[in-house]
Protein backbone atom coordinates (compact mmCIF):
# COMPACT_ATOMS: atom_id res chain seq x y z
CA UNK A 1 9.20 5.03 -2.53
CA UNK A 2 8.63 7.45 0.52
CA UNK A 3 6.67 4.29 2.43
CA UNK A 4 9.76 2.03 1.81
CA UNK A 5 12.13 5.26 2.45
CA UNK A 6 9.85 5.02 6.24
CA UNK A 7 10.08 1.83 6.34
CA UNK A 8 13.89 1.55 6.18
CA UNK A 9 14.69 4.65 8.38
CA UNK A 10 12.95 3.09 11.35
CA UNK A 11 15.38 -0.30 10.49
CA UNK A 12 18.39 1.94 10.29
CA UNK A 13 17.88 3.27 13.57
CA UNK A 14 17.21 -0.04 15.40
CA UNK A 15 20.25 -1.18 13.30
CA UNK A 16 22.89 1.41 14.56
CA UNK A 17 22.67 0.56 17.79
CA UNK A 18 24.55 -2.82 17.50
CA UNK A 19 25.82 -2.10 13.44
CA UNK A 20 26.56 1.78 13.43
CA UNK A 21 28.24 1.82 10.13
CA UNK A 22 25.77 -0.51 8.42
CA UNK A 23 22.77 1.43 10.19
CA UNK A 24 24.35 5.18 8.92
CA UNK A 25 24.36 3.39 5.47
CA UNK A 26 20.91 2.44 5.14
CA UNK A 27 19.44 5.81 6.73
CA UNK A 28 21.44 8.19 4.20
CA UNK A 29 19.67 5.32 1.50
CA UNK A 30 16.20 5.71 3.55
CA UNK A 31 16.26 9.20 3.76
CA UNK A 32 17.40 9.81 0.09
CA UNK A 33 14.08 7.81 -0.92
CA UNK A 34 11.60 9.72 1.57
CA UNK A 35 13.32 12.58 -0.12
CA UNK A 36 12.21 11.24 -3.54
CA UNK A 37 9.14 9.99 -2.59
CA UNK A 38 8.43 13.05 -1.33
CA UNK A 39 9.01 14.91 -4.33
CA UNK A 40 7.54 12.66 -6.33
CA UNK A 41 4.33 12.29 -4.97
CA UNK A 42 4.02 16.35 -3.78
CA UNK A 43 4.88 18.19 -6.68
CA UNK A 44 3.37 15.73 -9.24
CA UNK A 45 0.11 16.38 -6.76
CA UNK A 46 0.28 20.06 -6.85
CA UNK A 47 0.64 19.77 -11.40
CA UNK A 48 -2.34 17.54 -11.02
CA UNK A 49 -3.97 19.98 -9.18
CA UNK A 50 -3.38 22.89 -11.73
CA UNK A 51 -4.19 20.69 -14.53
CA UNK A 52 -7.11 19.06 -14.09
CA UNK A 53 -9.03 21.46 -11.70
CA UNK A 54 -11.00 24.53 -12.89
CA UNK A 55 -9.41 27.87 -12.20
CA UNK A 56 -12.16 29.00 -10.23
CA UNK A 57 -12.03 26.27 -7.88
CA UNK A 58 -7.90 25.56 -7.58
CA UNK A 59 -7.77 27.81 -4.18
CA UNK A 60 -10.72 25.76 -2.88
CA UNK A 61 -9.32 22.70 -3.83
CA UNK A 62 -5.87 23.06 -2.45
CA UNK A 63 -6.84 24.46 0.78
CA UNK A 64 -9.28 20.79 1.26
CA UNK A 65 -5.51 19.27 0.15
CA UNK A 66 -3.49 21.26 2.64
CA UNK A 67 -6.13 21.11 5.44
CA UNK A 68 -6.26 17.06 5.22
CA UNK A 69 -2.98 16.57 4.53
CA UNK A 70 -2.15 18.54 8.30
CA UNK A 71 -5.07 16.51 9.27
CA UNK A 72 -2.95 13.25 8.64
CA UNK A 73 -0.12 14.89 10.17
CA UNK A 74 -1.88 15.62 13.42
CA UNK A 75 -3.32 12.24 13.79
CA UNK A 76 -0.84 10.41 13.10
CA UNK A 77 1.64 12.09 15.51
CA UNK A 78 -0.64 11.54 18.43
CA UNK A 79 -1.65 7.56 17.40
CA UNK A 80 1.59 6.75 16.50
CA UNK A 81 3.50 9.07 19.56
CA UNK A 82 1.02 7.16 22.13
CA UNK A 83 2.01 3.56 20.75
CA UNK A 84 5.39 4.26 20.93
CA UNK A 85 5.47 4.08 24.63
CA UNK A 86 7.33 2.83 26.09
CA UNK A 87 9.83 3.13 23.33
CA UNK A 88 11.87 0.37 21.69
CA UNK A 89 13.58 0.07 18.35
CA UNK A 90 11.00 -2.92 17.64
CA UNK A 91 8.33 -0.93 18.32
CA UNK A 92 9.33 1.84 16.37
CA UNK A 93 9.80 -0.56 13.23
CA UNK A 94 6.50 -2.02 13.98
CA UNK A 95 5.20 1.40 14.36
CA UNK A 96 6.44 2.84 11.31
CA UNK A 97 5.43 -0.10 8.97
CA UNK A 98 2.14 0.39 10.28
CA UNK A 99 1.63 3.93 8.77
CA UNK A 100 3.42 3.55 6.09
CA UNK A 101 1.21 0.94 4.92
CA UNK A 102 -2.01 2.56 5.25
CA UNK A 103 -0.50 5.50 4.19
CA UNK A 104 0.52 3.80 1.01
CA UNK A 105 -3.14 1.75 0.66
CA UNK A 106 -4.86 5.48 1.19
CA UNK A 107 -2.52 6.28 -1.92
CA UNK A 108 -3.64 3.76 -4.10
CA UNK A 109 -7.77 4.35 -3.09
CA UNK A 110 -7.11 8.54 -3.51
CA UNK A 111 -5.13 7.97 -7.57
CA UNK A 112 -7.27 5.45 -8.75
CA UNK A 113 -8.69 6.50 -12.19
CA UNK A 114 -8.54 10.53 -10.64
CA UNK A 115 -7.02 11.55 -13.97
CA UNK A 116 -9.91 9.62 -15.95
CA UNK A 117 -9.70 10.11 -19.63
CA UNK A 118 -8.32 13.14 -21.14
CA UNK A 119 -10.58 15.44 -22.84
CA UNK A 120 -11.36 15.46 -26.47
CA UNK A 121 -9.23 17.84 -28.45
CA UNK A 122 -6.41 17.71 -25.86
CA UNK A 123 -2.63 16.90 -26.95
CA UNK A 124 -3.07 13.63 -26.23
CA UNK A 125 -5.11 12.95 -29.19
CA UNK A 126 -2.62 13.44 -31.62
CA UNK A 127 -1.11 16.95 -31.67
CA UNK A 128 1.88 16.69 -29.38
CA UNK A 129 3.79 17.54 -31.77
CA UNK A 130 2.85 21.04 -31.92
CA UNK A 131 3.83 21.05 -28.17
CA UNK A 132 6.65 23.04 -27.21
CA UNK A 133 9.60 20.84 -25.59
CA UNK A 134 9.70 21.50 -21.52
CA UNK A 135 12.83 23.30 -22.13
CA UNK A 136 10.92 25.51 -24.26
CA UNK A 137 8.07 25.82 -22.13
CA UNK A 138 10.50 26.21 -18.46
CA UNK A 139 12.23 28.97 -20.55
CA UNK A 140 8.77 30.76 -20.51
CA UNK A 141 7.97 30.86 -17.10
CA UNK A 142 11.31 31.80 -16.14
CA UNK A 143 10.88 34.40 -18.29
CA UNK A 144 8.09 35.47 -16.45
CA UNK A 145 9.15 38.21 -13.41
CA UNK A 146 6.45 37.12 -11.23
CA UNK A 147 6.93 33.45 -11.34
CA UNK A 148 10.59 34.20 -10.63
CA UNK A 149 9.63 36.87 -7.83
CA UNK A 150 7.25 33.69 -6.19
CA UNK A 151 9.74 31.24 -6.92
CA UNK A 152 12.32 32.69 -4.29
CA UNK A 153 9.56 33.64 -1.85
CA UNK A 154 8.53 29.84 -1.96
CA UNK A 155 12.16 28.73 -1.52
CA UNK A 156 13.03 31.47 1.50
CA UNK A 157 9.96 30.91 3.17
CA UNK A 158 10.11 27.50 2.82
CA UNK A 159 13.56 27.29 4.07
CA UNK A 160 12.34 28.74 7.15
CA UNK A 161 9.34 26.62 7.79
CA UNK A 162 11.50 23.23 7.64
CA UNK A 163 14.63 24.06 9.48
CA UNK A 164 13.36 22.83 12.58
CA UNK A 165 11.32 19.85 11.00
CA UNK A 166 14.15 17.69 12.14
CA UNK A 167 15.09 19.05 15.46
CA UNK A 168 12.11 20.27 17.34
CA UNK A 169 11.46 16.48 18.61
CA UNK A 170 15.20 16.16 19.69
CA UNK A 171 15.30 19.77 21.56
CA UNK A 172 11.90 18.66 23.68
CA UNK A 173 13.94 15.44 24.50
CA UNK A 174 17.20 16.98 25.05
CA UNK A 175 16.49 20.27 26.67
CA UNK A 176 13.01 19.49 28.72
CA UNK A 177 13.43 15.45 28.64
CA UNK A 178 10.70 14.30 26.48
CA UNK A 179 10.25 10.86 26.13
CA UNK A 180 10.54 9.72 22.24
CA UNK A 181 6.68 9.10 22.12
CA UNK A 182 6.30 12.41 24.00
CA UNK A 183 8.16 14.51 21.91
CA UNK A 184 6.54 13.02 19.07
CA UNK A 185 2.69 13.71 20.62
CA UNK A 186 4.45 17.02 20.38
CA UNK A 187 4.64 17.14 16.59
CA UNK A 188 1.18 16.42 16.63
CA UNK A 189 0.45 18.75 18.93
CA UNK A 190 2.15 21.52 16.33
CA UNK A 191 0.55 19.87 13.38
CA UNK A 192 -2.54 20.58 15.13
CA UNK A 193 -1.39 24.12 15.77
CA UNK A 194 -0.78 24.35 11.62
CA UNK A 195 -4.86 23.08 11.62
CA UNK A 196 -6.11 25.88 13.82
CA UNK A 197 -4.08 28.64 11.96
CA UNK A 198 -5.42 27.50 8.48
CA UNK A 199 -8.77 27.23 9.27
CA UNK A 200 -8.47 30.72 11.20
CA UNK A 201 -7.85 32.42 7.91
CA UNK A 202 -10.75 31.09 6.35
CA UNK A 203 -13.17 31.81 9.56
CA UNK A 204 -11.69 35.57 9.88
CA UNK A 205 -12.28 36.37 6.13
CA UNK A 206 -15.65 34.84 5.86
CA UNK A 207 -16.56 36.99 8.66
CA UNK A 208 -15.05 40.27 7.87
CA UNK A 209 -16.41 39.55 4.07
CA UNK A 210 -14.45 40.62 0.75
CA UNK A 211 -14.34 44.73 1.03
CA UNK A 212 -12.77 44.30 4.71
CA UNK A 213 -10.67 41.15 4.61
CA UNK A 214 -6.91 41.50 4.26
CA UNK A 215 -4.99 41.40 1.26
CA UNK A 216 -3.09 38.04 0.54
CA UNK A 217 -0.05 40.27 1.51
CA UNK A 218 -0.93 41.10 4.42
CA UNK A 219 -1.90 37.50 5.63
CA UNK A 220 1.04 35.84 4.32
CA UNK A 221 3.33 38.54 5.87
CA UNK A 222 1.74 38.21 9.12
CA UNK A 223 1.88 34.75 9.05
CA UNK A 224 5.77 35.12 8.39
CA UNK A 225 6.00 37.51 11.10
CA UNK A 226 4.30 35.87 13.80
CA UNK A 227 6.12 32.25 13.28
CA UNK A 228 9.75 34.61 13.49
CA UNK A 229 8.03 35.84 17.10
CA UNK A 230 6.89 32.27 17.73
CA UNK A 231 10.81 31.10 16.90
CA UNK A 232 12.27 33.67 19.25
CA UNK A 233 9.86 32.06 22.34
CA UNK A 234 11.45 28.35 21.57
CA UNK A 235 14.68 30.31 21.89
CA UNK A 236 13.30 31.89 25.41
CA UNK A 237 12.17 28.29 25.81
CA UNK A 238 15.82 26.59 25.61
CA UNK A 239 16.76 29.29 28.15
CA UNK A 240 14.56 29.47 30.84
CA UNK A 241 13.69 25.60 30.47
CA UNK A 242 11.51 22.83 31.73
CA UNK A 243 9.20 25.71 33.46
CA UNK A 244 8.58 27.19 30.16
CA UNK A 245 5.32 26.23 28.76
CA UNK A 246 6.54 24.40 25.66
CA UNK A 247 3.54 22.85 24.42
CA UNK A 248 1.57 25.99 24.49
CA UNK A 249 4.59 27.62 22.60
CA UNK A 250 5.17 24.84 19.67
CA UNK A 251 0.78 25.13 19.33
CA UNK A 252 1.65 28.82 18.62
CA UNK A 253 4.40 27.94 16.51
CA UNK A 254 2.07 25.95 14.34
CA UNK A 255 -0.88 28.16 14.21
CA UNK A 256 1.36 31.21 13.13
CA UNK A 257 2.47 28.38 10.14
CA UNK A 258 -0.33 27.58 9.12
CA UNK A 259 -1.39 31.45 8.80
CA UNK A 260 1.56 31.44 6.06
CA UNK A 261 1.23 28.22 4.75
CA UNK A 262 -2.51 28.79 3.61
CA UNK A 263 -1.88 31.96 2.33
CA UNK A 264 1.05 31.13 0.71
CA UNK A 265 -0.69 28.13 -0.94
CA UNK A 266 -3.97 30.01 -2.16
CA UNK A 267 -1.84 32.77 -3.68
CA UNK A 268 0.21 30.29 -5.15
CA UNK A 269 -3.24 28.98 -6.73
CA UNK A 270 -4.41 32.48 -7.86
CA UNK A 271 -0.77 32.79 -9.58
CA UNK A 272 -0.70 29.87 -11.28
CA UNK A 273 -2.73 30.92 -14.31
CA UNK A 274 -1.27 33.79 -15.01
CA UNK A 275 1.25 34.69 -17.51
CA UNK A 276 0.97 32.62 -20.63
CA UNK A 277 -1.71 29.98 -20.90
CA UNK A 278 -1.25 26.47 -20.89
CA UNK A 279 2.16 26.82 -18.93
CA UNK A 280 0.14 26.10 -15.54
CA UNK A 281 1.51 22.34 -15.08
CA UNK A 282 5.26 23.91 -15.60
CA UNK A 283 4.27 27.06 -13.47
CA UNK A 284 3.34 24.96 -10.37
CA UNK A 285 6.04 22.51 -10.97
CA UNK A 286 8.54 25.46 -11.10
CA UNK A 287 7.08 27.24 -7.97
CA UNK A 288 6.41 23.06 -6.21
CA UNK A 289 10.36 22.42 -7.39
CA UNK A 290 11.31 24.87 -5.14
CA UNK A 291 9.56 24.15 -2.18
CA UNK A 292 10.78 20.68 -2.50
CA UNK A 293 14.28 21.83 -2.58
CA UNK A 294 14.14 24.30 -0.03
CA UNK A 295 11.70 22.07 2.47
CA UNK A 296 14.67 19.27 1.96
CA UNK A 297 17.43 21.27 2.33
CA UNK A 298 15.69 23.28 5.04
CA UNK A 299 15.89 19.98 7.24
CA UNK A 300 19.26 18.79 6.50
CA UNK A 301 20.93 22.35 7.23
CA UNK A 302 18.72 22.62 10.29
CA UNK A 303 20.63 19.59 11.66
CA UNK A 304 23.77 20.16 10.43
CA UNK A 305 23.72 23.61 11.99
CA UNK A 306 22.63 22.48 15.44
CA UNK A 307 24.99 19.40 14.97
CA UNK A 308 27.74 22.27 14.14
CA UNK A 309 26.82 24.86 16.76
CA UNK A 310 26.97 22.50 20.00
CA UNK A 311 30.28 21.59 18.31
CA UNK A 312 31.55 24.43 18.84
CA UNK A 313 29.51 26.44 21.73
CA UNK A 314 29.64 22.99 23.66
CA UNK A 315 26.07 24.05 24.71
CA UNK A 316 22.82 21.84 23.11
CA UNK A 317 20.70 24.99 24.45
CA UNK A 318 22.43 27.38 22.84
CA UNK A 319 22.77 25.30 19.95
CA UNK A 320 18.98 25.06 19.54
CA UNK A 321 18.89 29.09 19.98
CA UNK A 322 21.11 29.32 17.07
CA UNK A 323 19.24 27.33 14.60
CA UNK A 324 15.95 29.20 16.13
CA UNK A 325 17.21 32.38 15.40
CA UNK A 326 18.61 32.68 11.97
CA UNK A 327 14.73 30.78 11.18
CA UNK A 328 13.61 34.04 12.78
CA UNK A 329 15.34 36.14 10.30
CA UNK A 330 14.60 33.57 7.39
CA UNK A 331 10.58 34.34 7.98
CA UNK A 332 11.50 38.15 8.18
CA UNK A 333 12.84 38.11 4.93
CA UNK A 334 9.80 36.23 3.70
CA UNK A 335 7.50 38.73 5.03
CA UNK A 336 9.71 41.29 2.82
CA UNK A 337 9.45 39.50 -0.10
CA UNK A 338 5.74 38.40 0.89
CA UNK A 339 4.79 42.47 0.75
CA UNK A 340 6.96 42.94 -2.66
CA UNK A 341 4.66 40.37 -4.12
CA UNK A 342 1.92 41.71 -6.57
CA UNK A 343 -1.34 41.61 -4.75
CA UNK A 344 -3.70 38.97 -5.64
CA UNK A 345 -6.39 39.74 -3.86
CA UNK A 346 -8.13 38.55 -0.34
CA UNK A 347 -8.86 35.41 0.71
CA UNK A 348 -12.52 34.72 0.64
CA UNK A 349 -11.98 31.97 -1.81
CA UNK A 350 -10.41 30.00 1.33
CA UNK A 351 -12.83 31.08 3.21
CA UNK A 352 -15.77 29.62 0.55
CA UNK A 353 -13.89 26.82 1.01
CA UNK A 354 -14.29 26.37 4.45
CA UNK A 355 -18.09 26.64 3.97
CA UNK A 356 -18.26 23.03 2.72
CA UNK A 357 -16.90 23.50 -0.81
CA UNK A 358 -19.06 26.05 -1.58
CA UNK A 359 -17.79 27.29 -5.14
CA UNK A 360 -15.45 29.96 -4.75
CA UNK A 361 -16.49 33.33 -4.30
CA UNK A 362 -15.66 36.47 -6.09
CA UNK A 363 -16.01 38.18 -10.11
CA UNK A 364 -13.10 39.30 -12.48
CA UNK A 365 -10.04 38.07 -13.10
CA UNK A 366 -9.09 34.58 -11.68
CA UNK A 367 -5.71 36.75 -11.34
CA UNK A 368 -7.37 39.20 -8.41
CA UNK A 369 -9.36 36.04 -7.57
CA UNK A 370 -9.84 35.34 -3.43
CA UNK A 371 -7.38 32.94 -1.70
């Protein structure tokens, strides 16, 4: 679904330049099947994980998933941003296939036979009757204060992190003339950014150790503080312009992401056994549910509000500050909610990780467990 949903958004945009109608058409029908896709494929991803991997190793595990998966991102952007120049609509379909078909033969190699067979004594061998109905078992976690508390921390923070998905390419061309193929080298160039910051996490931890590393708090805080300073210099960026040093800016901009986003991920990780047993697949789809929602609607009101604001300001520039800003305050009010979060300990479990899957670190509780 999300390589066909690729597919056809690349033909909808070649299309609207001599069918505009017809083109609009198919992207709203494109876009609502990357949107699927995507939440098909993610969430089900993150249940898997929660499901099928032991507790002690989920935070390991889902770092490896986070750090390849902005791996893929950062590649990519800079193959497919070079063979887009010069630009055409042609070479944007031909482009676009192209990745979405290895992306979708990876797919097929990374699923096949990863569930394997279910283990004896499991539901599946006879007893799912006993098995409460997912209403029953949703009611549960949302029942639960902290899985509620997470839930909206996800969604803000998440909110915040997507907004300018959709608009960071068109602001480089718009406000300091990127080509398309530049501004999309750009992307990779933050995706790379989101590398660097992940992998910091894990190399400052494993060097400070567990008694001296920072809390998961404090990392995912400062990771939501740092991308709202990061926002406000793409908003210095639209207003000084083309002598700004963008590209060092949206690399900061990433980095300071990927701070939160590994943090946020490993805690999510930690969390998701907690509460009442065997609830972990509905926990993580509940918590993955609304980072779906959020990341999606994130992108479309990021548009629409840019759209909106050089509607009415009759500036793109100030436009772009606009959408900038109120990210700005959506991170601060993650790093609020980030510090109201119960503390689940530091992240040394990341940084095990990052010592080539060593298993993770740490005694007690998987609940004070290490990101």
């Amino acid at each position: 679904m999300l390589a066909t949903g690729g597919i056809a958004a690349a033909v909808a945009i070649a299309w609207m330049a001599s069918h505009p109608v017809a083109g609009i058409v198919l992207a709203i029908v494109a876009f609502f099947m990357i949107g699927v896709g995507v939440g098909a494929a993610g969430t089900t991803l993150l249940v898997l994980l929660a499901k099928r991997v032991a507790e002690h190793r989920r935070a390991a595990a889902a770092t490896v998933v986070w750090v390849m998966m902005i791996g893929g991102f950062s590649v990519t952007a800079g193959v497919a941003g070079h063979l887009l120049d010069p630009f055409s609509p042609a070479r944007l379909v031909i482009v676009t296939t192209a990745v979405s078909g290895i992306a979708f033969l990876l797919t097929l190699v990374a699923v096949w036979n990863v569930e394997g067979r279910a283990p004896t004594g499991t539901p599946s061998d006879g007893r799912d009757a006993t098995r409460p109905s997912f209403r029953e078992a949703l009611s549960d976690v949302w029942s639960e204060r902290r899985s509620r508390r997470f839930a909206v921390f996800v969604f803000v923070s998440m909110l915040a992190y997507s907004a300018q998905d959709l608009i960071l390419e068109p602001f480089a061309g718009t406000v300091f003339g990127f080509t398309p193929g530049g501004s999309t080298k750009l992307s990779g160039m933050q995706h790379g950014g989101v590398l660097v910051g992940m992998l910091t996490v894990g190399l400052v931890s494993s060097l400070l150790g567990r008694a001296r590393s920072p809390s998961m708090q404090a990392w995912t805080a400062a990771g939501c503080i740092a991308s709202a300073a990061a926002l406000c210099a793409l908003v210095m960026a639209g207003l000084v312009g083309p002598t700004w040093p963008l590209q060092a800016t949206v690399f900061a901009l990433g980095a300071t992401n990927g701070i939160y986003a590994v943090s946020a991920i490993g805690s999510m990780m930690a969390l998701v056994g907690t509460g009442r047993k065997s609830r972990e697949g509905v926990r993580m789809g509940f918590w993955g549910a609304a980072q779906a929602i959020a990341f999606g609607l994130g992108g479309s009101l990021g548009t629409l509000a840019s759209d909106g604001a050089r509607a009415i300001l009759h500036s793109s520039v100030a436009a772009y500050a606009t959408v900038f800003s109120a990210e700005a305050l959506l991170f601060l009010a993650s790093a609020v909610l980030a510090i109201r979060l119960n503390d689940v300990g530091h992240p040394a479990t990341l940084a095990a990780a990052s010592r080539h899957g060593r298993k993770a670190a740490g005694d007690g509780d998987v609940r004070n467990r290490d990101i």
